[in-house]
C-alpha atoms as a PDB file:
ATOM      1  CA  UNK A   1      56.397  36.161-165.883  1.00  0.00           C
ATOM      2  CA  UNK A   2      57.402  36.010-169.656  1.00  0.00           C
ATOM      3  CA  UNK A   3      59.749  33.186-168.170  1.00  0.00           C
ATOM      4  CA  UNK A   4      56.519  31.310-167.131  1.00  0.00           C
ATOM      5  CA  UNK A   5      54.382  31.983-170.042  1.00  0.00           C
ATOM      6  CA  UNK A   6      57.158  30.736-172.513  1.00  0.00           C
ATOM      7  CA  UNK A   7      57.111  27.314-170.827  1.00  0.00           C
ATOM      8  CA  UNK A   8      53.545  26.365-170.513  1.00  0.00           C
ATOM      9  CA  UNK A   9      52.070  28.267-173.239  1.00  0.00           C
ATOM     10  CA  UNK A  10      52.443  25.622-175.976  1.00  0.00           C
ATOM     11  CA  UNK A  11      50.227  23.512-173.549  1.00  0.00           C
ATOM     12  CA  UNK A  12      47.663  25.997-172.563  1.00  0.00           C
ATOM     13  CA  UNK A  13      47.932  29.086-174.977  1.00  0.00           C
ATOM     14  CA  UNK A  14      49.515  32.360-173.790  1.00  0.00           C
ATOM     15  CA  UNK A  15      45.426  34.068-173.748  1.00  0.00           C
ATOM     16  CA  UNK A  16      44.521  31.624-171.114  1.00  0.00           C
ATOM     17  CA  UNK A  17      47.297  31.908-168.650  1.00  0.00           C
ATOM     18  CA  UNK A  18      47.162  35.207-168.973  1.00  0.00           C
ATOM     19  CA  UNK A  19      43.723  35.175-168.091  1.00  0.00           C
ATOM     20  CA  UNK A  20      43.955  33.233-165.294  1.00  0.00           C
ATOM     21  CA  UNK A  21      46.958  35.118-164.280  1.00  0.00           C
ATOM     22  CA  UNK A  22      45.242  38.661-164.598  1.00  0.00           C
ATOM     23  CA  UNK A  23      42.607  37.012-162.007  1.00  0.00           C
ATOM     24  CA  UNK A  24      45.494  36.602-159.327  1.00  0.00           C
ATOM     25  CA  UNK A  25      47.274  39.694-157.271  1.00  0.00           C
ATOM     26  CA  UNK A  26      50.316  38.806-158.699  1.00  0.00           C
ATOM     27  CA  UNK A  27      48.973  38.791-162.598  1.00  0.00           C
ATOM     28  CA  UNK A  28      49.761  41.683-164.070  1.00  0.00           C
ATOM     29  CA  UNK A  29      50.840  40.823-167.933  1.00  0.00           C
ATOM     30  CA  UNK A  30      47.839  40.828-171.052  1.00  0.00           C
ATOM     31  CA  UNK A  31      48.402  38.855-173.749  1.00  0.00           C
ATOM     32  CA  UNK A  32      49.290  42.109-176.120  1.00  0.00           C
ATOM     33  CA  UNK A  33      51.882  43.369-173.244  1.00  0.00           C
ATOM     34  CA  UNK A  34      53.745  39.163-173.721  1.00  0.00           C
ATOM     35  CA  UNK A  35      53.972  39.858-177.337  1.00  0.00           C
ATOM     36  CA  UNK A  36      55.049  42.971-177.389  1.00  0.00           C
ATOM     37  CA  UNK A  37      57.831  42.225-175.251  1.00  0.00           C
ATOM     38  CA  UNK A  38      58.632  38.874-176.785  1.00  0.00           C
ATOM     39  CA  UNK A  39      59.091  41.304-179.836  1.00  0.00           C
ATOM     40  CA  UNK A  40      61.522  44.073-177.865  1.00  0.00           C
ATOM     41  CA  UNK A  41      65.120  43.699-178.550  1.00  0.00           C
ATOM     42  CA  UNK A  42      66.948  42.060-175.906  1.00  0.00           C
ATOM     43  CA  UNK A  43      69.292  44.455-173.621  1.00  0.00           C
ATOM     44  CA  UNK A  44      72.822  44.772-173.711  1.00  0.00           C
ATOM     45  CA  UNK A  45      72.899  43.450-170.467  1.00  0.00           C
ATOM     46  CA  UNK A  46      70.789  40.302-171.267  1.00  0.00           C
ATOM     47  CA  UNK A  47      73.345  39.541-174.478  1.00  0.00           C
ATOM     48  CA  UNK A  48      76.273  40.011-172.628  1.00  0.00           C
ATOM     49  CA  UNK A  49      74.703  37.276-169.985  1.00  0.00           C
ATOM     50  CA  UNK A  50      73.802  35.271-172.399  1.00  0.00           C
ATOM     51  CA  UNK A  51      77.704  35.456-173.874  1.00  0.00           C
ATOM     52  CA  UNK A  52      78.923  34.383-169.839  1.00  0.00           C
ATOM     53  CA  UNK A  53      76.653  32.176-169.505  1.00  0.00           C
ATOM     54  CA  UNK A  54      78.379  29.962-172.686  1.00  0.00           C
ATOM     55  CA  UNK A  55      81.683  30.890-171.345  1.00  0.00           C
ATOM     56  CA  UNK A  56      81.364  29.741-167.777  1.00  0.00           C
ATOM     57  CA  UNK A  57      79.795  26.140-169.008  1.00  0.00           C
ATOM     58  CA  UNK A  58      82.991  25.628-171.211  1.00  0.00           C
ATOM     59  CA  UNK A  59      85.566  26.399-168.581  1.00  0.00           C
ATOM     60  CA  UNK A  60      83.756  24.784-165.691  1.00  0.00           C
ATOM     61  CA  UNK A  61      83.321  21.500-168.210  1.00  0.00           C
ATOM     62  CA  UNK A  62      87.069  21.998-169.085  1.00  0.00           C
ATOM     63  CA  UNK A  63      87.753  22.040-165.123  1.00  0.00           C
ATOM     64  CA  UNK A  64      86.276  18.499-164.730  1.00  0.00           C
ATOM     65  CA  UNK A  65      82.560  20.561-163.782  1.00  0.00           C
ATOM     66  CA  UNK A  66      83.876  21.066-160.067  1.00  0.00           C
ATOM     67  CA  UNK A  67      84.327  24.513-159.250  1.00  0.00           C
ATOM     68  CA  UNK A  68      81.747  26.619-157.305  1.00  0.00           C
ATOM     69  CA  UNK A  69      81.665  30.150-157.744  1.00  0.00           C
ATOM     70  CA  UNK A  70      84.698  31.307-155.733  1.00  0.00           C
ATOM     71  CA  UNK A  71      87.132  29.176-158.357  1.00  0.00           C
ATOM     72  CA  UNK A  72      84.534  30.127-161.058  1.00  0.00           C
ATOM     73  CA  UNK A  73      85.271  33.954-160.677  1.00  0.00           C
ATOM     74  CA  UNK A  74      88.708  33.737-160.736  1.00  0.00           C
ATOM     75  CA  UNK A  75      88.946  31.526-163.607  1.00  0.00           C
ATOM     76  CA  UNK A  76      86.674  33.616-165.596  1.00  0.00           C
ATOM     77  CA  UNK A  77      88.662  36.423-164.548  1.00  0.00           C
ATOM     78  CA  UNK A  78      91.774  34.511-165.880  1.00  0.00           C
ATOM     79  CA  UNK A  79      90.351  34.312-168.964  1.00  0.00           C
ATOM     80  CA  UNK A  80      89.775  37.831-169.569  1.00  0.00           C
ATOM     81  CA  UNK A  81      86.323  38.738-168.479  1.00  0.00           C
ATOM     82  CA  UNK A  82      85.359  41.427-166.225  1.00  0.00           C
ATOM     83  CA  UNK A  83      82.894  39.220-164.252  1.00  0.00           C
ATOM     84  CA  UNK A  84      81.813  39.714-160.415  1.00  0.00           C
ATOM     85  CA  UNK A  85      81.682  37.096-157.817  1.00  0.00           C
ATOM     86  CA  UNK A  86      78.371  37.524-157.446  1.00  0.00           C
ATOM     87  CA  UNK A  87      77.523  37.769-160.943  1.00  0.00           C
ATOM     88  CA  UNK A  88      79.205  34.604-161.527  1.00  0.00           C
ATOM     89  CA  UNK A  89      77.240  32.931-159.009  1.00  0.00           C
ATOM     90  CA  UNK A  90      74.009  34.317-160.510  1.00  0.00           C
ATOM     91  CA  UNK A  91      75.066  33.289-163.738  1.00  0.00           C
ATOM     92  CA  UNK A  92      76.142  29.828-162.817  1.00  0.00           C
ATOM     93  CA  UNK A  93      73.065  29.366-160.702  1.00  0.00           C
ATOM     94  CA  UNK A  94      71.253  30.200-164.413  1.00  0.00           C
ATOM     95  CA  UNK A  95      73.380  27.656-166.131  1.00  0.00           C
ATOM     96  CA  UNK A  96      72.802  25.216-164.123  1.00  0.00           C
ATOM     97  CA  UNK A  97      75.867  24.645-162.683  1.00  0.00           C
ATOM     98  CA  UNK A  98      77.046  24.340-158.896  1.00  0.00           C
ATOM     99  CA  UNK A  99      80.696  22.778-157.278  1.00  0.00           C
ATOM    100  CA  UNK A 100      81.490  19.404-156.141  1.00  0.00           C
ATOM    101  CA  UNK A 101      81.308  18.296-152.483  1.00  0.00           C
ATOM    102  CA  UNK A 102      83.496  15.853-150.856  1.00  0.00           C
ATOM    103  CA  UNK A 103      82.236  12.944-149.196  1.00  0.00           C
ATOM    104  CA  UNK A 104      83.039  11.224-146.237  1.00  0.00           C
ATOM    105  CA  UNK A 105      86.308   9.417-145.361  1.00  0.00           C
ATOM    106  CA  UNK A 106      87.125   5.345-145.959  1.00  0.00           C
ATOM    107  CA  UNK A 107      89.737   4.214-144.201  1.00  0.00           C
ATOM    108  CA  UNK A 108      92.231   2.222-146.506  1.00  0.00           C
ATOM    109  CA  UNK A 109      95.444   1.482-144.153  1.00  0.00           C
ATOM    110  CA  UNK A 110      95.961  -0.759-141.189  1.00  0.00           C
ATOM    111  CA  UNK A 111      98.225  -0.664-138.235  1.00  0.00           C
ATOM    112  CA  UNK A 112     101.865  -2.183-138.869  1.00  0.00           C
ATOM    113  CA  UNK A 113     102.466  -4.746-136.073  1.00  0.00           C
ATOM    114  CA  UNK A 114     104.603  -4.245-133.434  1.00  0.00           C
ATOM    115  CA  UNK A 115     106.167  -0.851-132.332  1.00  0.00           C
ATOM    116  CA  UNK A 116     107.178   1.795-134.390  1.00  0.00           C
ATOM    117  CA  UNK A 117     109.265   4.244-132.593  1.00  0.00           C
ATOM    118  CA  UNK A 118     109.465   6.509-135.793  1.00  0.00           C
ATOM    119  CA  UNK A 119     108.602  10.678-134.660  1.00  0.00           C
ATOM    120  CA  UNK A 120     105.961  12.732-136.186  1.00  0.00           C
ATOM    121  CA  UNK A 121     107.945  15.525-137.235  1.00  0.00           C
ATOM    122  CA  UNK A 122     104.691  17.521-138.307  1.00  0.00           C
ATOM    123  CA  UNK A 123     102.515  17.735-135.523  1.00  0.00           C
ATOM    124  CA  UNK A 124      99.444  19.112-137.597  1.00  0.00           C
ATOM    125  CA  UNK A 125     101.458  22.225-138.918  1.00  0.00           C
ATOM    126  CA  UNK A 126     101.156  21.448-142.471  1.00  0.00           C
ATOM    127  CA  UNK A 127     103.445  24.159-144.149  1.00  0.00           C
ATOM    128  CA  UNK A 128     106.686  24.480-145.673  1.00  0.00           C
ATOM    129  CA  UNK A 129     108.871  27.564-146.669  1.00  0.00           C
ATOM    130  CA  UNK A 130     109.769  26.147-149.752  1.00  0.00           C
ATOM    131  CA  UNK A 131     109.277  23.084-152.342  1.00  0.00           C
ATOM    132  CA  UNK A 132     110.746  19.247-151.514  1.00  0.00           C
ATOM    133  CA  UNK A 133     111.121  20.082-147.992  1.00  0.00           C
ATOM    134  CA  UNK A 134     107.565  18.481-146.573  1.00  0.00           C
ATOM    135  CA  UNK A 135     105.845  15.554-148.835  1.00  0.00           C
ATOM    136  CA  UNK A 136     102.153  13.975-147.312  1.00  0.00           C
ATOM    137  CA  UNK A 137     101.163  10.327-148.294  1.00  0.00           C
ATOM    138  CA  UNK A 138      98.199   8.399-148.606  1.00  0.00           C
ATOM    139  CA  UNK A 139      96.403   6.054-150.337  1.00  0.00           C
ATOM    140  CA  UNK A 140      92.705   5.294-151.494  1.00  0.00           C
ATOM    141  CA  UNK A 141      90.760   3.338-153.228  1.00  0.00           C
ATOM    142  CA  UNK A 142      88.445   2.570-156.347  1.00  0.00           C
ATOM    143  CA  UNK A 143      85.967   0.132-156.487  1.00  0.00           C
ATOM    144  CA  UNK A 144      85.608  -1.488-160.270  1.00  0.00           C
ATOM    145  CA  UNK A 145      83.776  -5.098-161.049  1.00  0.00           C
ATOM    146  CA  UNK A 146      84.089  -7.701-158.315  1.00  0.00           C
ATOM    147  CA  UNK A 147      86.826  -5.983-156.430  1.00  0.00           C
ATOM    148  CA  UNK A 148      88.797  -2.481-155.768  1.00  0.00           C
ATOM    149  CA  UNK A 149      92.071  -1.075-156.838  1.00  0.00           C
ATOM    150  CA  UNK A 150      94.300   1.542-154.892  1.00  0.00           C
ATOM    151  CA  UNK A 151      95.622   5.386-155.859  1.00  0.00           C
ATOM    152  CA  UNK A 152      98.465   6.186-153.719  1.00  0.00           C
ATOM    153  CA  UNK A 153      99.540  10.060-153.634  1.00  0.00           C
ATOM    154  CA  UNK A 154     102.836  11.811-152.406  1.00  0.00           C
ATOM    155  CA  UNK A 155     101.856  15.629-152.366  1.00  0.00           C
ATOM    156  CA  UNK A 156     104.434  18.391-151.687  1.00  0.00           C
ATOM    157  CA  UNK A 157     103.206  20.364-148.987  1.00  0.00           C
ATOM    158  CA  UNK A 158     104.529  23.885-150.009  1.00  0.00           C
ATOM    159  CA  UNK A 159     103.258  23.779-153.864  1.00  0.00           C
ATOM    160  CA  UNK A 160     100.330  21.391-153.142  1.00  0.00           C
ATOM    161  CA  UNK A 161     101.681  19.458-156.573  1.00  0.00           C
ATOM    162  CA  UNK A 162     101.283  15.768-156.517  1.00  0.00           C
ATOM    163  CA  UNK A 163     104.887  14.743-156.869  1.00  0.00           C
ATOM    164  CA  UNK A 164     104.539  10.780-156.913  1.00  0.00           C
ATOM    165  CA  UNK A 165     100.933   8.558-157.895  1.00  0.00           C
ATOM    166  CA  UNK A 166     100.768   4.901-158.494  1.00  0.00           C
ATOM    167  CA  UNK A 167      97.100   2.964-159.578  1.00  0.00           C
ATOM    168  CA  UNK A 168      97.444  -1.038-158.187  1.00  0.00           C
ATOM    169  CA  UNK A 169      95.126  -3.639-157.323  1.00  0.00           C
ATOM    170  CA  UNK A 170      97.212  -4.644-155.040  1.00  0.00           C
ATOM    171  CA  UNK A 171      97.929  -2.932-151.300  1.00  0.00           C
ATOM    172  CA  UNK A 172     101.275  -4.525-151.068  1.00  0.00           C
ATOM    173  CA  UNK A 173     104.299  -1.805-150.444  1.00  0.00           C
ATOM    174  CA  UNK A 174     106.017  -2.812-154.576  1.00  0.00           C
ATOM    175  CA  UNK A 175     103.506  -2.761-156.044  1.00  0.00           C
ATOM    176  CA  UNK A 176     101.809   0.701-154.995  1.00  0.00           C
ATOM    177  CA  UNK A 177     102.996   3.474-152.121  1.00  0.00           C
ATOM    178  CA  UNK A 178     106.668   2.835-153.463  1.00  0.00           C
ATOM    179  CA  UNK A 179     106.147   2.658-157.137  1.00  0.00           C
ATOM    180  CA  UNK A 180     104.599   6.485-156.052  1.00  0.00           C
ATOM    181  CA  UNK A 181     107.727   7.463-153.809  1.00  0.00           C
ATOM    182  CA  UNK A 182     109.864   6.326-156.909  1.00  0.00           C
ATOM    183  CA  UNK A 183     107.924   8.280-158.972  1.00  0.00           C
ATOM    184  CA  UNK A 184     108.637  11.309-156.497  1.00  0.00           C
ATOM    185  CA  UNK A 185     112.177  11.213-156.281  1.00  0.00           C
ATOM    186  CA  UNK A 186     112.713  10.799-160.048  1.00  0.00           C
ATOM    187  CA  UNK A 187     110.700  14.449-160.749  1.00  0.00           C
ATOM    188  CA  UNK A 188     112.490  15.746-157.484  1.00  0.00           C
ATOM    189  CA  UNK A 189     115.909  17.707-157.277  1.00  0.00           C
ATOM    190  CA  UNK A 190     118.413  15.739-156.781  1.00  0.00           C
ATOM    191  CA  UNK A 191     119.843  14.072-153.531  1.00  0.00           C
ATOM    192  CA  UNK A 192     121.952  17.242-152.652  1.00  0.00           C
ATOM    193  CA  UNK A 193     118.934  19.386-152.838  1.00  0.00           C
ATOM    194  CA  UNK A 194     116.439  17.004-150.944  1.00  0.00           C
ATOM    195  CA  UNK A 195     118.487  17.751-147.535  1.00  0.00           C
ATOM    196  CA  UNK A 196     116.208  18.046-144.747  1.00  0.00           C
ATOM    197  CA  UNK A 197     113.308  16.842-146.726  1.00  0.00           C
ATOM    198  CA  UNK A 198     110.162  15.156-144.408  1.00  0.00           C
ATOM    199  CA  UNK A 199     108.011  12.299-145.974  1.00  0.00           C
ATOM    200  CA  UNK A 200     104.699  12.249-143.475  1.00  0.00           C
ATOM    201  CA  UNK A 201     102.142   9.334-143.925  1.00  0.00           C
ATOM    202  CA  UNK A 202      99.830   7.474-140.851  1.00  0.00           C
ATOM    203  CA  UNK A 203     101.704   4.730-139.296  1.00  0.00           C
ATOM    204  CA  UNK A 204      99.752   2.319-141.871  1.00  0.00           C
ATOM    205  CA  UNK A 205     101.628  -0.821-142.287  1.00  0.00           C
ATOM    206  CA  UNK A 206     102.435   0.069-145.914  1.00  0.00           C
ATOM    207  CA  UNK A 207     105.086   2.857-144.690  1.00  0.00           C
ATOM    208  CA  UNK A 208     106.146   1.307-142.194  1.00  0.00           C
ATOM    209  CA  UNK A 209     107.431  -1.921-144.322  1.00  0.00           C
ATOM    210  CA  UNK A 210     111.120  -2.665-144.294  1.00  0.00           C
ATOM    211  CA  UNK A 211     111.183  -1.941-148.489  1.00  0.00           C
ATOM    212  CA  UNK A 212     109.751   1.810-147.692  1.00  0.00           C
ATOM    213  CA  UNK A 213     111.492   2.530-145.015  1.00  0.00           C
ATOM    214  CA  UNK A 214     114.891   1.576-146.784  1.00  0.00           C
ATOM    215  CA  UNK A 215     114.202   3.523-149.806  1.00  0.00           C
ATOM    216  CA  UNK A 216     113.540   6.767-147.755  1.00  0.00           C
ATOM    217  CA  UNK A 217     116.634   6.182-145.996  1.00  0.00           C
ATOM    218  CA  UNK A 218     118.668   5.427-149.240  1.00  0.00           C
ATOM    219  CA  UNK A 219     116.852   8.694-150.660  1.00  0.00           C
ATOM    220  CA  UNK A 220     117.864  10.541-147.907  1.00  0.00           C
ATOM    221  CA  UNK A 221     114.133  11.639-146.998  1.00  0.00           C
ATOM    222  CA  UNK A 222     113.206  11.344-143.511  1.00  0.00           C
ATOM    223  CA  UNK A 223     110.246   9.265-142.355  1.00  0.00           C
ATOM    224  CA  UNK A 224     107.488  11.097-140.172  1.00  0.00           C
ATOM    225  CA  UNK A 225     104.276   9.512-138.887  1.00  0.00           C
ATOM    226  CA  UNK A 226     101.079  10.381-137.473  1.00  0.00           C
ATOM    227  CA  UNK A 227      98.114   8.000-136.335  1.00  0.00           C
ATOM    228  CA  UNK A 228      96.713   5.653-138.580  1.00  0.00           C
ATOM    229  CA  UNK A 229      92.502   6.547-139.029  1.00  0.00           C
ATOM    230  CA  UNK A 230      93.187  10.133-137.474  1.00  0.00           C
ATOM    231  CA  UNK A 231      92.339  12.910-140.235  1.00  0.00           C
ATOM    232  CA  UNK A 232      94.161  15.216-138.490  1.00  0.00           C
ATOM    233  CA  UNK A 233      97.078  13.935-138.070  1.00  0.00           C
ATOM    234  CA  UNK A 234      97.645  13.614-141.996  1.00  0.00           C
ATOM    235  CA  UNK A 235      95.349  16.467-142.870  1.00  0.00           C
ATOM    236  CA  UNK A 236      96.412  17.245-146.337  1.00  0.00           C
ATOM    237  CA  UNK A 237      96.780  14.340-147.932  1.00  0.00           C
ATOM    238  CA  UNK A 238      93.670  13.333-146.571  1.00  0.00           C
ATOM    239  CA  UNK A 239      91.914  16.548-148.632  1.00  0.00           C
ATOM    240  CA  UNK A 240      94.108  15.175-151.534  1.00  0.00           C
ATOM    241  CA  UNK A 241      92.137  11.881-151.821  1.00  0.00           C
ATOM    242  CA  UNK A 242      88.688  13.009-150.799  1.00  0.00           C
ATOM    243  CA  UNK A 243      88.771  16.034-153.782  1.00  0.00           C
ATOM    244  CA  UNK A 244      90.314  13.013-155.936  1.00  0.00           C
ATOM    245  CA  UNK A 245      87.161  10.785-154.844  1.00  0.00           C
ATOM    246  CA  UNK A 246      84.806  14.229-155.363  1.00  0.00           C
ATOM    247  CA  UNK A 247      86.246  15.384-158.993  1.00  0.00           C
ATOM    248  CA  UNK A 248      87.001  12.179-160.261  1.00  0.00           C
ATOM    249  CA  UNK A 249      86.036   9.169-159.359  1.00  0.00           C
ATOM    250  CA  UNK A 250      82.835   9.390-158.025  1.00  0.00           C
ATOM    251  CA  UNK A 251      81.900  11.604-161.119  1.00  0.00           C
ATOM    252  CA  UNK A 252      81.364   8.170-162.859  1.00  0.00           C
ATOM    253  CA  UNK A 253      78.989   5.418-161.410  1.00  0.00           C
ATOM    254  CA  UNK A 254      81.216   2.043-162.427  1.00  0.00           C
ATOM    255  CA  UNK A 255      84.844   1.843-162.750  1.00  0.00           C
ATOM    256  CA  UNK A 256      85.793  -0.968-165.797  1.00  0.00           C
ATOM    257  CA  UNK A 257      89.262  -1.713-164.744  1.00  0.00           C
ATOM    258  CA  UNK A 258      92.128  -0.331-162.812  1.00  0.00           C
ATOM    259  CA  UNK A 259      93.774   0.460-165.967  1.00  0.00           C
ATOM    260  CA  UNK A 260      90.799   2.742-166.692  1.00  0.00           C
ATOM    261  CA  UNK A 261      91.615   4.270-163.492  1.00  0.00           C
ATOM    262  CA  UNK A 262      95.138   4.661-163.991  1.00  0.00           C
ATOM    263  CA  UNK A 263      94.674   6.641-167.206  1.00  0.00           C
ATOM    264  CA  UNK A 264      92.068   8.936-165.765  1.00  0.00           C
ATOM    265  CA  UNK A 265      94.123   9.398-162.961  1.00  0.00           C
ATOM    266  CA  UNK A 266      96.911  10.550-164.915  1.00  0.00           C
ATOM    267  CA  UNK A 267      95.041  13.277-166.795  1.00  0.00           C
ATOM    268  CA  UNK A 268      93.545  14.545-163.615  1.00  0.00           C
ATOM    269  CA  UNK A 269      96.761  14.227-161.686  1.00  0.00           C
ATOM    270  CA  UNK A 270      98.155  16.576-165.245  1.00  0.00           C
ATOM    271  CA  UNK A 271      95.372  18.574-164.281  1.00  0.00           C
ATOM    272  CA  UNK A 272      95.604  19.198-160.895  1.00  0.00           C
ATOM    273  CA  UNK A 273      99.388  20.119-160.708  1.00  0.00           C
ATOM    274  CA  UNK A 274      99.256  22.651-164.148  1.00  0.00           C
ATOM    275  CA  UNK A 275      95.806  24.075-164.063  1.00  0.00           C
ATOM    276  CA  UNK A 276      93.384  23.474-161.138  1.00  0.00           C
ATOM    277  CA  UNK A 277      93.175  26.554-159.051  1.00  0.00           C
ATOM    278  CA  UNK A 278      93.595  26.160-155.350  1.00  0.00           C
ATOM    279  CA  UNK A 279      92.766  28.099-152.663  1.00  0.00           C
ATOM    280  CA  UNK A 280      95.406  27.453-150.509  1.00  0.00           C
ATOM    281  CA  UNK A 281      97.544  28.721-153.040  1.00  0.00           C
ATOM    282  CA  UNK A 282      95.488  32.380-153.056  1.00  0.00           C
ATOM    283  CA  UNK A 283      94.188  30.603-156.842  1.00  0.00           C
ATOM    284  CA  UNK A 284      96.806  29.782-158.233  1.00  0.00           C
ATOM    285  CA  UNK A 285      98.406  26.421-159.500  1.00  0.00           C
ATOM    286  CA  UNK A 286     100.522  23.899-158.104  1.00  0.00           C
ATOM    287  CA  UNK A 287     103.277  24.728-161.631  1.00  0.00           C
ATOM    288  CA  UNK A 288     102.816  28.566-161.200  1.00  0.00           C
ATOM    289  CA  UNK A 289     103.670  28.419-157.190  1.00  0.00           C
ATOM    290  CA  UNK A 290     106.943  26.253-158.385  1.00  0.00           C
ATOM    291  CA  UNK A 291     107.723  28.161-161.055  1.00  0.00           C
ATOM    292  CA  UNK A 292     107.294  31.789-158.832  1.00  0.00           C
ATOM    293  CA  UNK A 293     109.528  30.084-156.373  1.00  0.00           C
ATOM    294  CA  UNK A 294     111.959  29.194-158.676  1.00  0.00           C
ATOM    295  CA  UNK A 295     112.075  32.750-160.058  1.00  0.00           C
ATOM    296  CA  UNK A 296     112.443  34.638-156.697  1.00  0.00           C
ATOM    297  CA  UNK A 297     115.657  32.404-155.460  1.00  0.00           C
ATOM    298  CA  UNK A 298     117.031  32.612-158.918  1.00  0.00           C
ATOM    299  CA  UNK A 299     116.873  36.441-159.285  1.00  0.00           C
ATOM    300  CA  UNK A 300     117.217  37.390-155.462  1.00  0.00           C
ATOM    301  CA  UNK A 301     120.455  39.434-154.800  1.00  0.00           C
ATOM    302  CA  UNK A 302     123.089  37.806-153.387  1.00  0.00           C
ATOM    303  CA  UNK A 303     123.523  38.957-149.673  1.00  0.00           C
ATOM    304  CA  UNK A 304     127.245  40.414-148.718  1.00  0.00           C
END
């Protein structure tokens, strides 16, 4: 009610509404009971909102404004505050403020002529016991002025970190999927430690090209393929683009240039590998689900 009165009383006067209020079965407040409580000291619970409220906008704006309230908790949570999920969802509903939603699917690949008797070594089962031993590849693309460029993404299954990226306007195999799988295998262990490792993409003529195929061989990665235009069968990566689509790119209307692109990309790509939260990984990030890793098989005890 005071709520109500405070917006509309500069254009009808707070006697009148709550005249016309007091008329209703729901009017209940006089014009002597609004003052008086405009004049009451606000609760300790109302100034403590009003302190979360401030909090949640800066760390969902610092988050690229797409978390929801499950990733909202546990950041605020992260950042000290005793907070409830529900309360955060109350609050954010206050502020304003809601998650992002993922849109539907473009297809960007086509079939490679001609048969390709390569395996898929996945099957669906999208997990790994451990980092660099199951990478997922994709690509998408960006519309800007007259024309669209292409995002291509290696993601490492186990740690959910995007390993490799590339921004081109071109689809052709140099000048975008492999300038990502080079990318990949320079941050990755080296050759020694990349035994057994599994590079899944669709059957998409851009993996499939002689140039790709010979550098995962020279790399010592082997090549695993699913259907080209089936989600499923590339699952992850899939999720990879469309929340890089949701956060990102579709956060702005135009596009200027692919080198626009390629610098937001890189401080999202930062961003998702060192401090988005995933639920996959129980809320944690990509760098803190390496670095764990690398902690527990450094300090385990050597077995007899």
């Amino acid at each position: 009610m005071i709520a109500f009165i405070d917006r509309h009383r500069d254009h009808f006067g707070v006697e009148a509404i709550c005249r016309v209020l007091g008329a209703t079965e729901r009017g209940f407040l006089t014009s002597r009971g609004y003052r008086a409580a405009k004049q009451r000291p606000a609760s300790a619970r109302a100034v403590r909102d009003e302190v979360l409220v401030e909090e949640i906008r800066r760390i969902h704006a610092e988050n690229y404004g797409v978390y929801g309230y499950r990733k909202m908790h546990h950041a605020m949570r992260r950042a000290g505050w005793e907070v409830g999920r529900d309360q955060t969802a109350r609050l954010m509903k206050a502020a304003g403020l809601c998650g992002i939603r993922r849109g539907r699917k473009v297809f960007t690949t086509s079939p490679a002529g001609g048969l390709d008797r390569r395996p898929d070594l996945v099957e669906r089962n999208f997990t790994a016991a451990g980092p660099n031993q199951l990478w997922v590849a994709d690509i998408t693309y960006v519309r800007i002025p007259s024309r669209f460029c292409y995002t291509a993404f290696i993601t490492d299954v186990f740690t959910r970190r995007i390993v490799g990226w590339a921004v081109a306007t071109s689809l052709r195999t140099e000048a975008l999927p492999l300038q990502a799988l080079e990318q990949a295998l320079q941050t990755s262990p080296a050759e020694a430690s990349r035994t057994g490792l599994i590079h899944h993409s669709d059957r998409g003529s851009n993996y499939v090209s002689l140039a790709y195929s010979d550098a995962l061989i020279t790399a010592g990665v082997q090549a695993s393929v699913g259907s080209v235009g089936d989600s499923y069968d590339n699952a992850l990566a899939e999720t990879v683009n469309g929340l890089y689509k949701a956060e990102l790119i579709h956060r702005r209307r135009t596009w200027p240039s692919a080198t626009a692109v390629e610098i937001a990309t890189l401080d999202w790509v930062t961003w998702w590998n060192t401090k988005r939260l995933h639920e996959a990984l129980d809320y944690r990030t990509p760098a803190e689900v390496e670095a764990s890793y690398t902690h527990s098989t450094t300090t385990a005890p050597a077995t007899v």
